[in-house]
C-alpha atoms as a PDB file:
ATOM      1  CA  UNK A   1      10.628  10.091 -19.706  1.00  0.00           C
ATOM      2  CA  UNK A   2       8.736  11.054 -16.739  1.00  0.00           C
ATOM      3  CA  UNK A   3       8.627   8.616 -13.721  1.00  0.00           C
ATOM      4  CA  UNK A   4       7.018   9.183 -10.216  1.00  0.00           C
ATOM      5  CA  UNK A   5       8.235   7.901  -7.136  1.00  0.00           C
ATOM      6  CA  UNK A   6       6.586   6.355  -4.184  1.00  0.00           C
ATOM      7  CA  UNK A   7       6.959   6.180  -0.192  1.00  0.00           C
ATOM      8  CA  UNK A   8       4.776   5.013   2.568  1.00  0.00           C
ATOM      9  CA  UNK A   9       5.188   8.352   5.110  1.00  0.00           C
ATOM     10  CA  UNK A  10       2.690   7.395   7.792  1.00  0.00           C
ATOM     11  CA  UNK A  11       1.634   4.375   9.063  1.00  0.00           C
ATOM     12  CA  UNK A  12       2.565   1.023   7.695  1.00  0.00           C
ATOM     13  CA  UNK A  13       1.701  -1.880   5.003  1.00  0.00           C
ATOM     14  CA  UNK A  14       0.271  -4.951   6.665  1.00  0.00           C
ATOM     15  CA  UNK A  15       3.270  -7.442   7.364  1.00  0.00           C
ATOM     16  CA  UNK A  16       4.301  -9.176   4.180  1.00  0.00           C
ATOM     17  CA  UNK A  17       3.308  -6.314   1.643  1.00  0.00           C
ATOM     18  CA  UNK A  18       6.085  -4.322   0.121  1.00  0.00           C
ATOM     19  CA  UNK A  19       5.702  -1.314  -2.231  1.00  0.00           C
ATOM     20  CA  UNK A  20       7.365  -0.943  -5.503  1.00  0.00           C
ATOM     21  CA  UNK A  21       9.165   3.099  -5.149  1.00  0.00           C
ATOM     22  CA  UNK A  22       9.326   3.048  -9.102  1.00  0.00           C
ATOM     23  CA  UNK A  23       6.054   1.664 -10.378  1.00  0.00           C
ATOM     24  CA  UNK A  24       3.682   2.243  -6.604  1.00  0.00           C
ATOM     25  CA  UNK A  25       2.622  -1.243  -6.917  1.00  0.00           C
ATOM     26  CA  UNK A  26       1.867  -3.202  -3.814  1.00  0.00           C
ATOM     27  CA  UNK A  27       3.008  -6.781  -3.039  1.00  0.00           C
ATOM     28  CA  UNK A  28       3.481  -9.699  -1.172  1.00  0.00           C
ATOM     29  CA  UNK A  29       1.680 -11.709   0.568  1.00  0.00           C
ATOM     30  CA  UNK A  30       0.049 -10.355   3.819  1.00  0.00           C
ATOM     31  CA  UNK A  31       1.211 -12.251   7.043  1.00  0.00           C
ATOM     32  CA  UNK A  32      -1.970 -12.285   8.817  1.00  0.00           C
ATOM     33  CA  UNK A  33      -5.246 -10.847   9.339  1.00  0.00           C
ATOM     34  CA  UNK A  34      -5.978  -7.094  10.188  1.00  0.00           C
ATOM     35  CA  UNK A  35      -6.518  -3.849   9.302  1.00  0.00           C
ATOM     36  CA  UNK A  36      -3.706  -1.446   8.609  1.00  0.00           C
ATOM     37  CA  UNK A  37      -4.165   2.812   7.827  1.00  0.00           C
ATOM     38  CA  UNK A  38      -1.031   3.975   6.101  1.00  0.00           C
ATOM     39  CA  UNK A  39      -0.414   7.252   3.688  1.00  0.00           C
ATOM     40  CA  UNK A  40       1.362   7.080   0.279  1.00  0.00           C
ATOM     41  CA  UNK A  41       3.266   9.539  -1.405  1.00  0.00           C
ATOM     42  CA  UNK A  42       3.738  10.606  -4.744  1.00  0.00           C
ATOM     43  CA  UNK A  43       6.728  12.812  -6.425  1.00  0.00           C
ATOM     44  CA  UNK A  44       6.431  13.397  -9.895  1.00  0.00           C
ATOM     45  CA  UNK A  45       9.549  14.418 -12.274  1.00  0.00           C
ATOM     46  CA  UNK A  46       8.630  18.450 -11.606  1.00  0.00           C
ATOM     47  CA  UNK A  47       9.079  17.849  -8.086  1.00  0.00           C
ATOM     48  CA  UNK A  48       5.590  17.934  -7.306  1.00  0.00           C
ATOM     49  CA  UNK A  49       4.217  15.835  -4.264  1.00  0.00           C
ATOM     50  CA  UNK A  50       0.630  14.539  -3.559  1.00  0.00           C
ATOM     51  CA  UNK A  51      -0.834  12.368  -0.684  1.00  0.00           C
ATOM     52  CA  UNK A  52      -3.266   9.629  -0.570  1.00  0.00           C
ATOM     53  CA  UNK A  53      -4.351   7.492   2.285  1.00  0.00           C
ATOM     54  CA  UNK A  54      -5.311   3.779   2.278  1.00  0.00           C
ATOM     55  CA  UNK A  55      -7.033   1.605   4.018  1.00  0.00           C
ATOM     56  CA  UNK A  56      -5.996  -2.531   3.499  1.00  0.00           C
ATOM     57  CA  UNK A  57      -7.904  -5.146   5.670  1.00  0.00           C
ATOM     58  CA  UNK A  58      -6.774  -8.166   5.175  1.00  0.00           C
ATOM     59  CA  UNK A  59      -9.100 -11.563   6.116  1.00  0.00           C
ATOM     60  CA  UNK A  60      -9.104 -15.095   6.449  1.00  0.00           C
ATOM     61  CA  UNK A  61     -12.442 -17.191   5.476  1.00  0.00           C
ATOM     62  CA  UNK A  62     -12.548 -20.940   7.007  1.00  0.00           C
ATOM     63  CA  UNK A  63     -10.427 -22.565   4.287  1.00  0.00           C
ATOM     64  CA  UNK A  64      -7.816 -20.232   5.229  1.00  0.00           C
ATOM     65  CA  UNK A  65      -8.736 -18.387   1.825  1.00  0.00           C
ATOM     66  CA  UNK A  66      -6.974 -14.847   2.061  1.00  0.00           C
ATOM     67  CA  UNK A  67      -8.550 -11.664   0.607  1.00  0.00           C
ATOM     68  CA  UNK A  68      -6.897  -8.129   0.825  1.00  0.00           C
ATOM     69  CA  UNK A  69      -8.749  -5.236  -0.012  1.00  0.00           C
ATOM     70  CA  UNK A  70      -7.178  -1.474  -0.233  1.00  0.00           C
ATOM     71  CA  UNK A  71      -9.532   1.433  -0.511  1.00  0.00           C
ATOM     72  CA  UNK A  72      -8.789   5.030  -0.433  1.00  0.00           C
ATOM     73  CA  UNK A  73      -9.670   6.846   2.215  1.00  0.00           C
END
């Protein structure tokens, strides 16, 4: 069975986010409000290795709902 792993290699999650290293799945619950810029990578079985950057912003509305949205960049 194939499996990939995963590493943040530049920047950084927002605070409270964690990502999986087995399945790349991101987690948590964000500590606060922001924006955060942070690159992923990806290492298959072969060895190989490919990049993608993220954006997450993270917001508060006025009943303290949260929303977190991460886009590629």
């Amino acid at each position: 069975m194939k499996r990939n792993t995963y590493a943040v290699i530049a920047g950084a999650l927002p605070v409270g986010l964690s990502l999986n290293s087995t399945s790349g799945e991101i987690g948590g619950t964000p500590a606060m409000s922001g924006v955060s810029i942070f690159t992923i990578q990806t290492t298959d079985s072969d060895l190989t290795v490919t990049y993608q950057r993220y954006r997450a912003i993270i917001s508060h509305d006025s009943t303290m709902r949260q929303t977190c949205m991460v886009t590629e960049i």
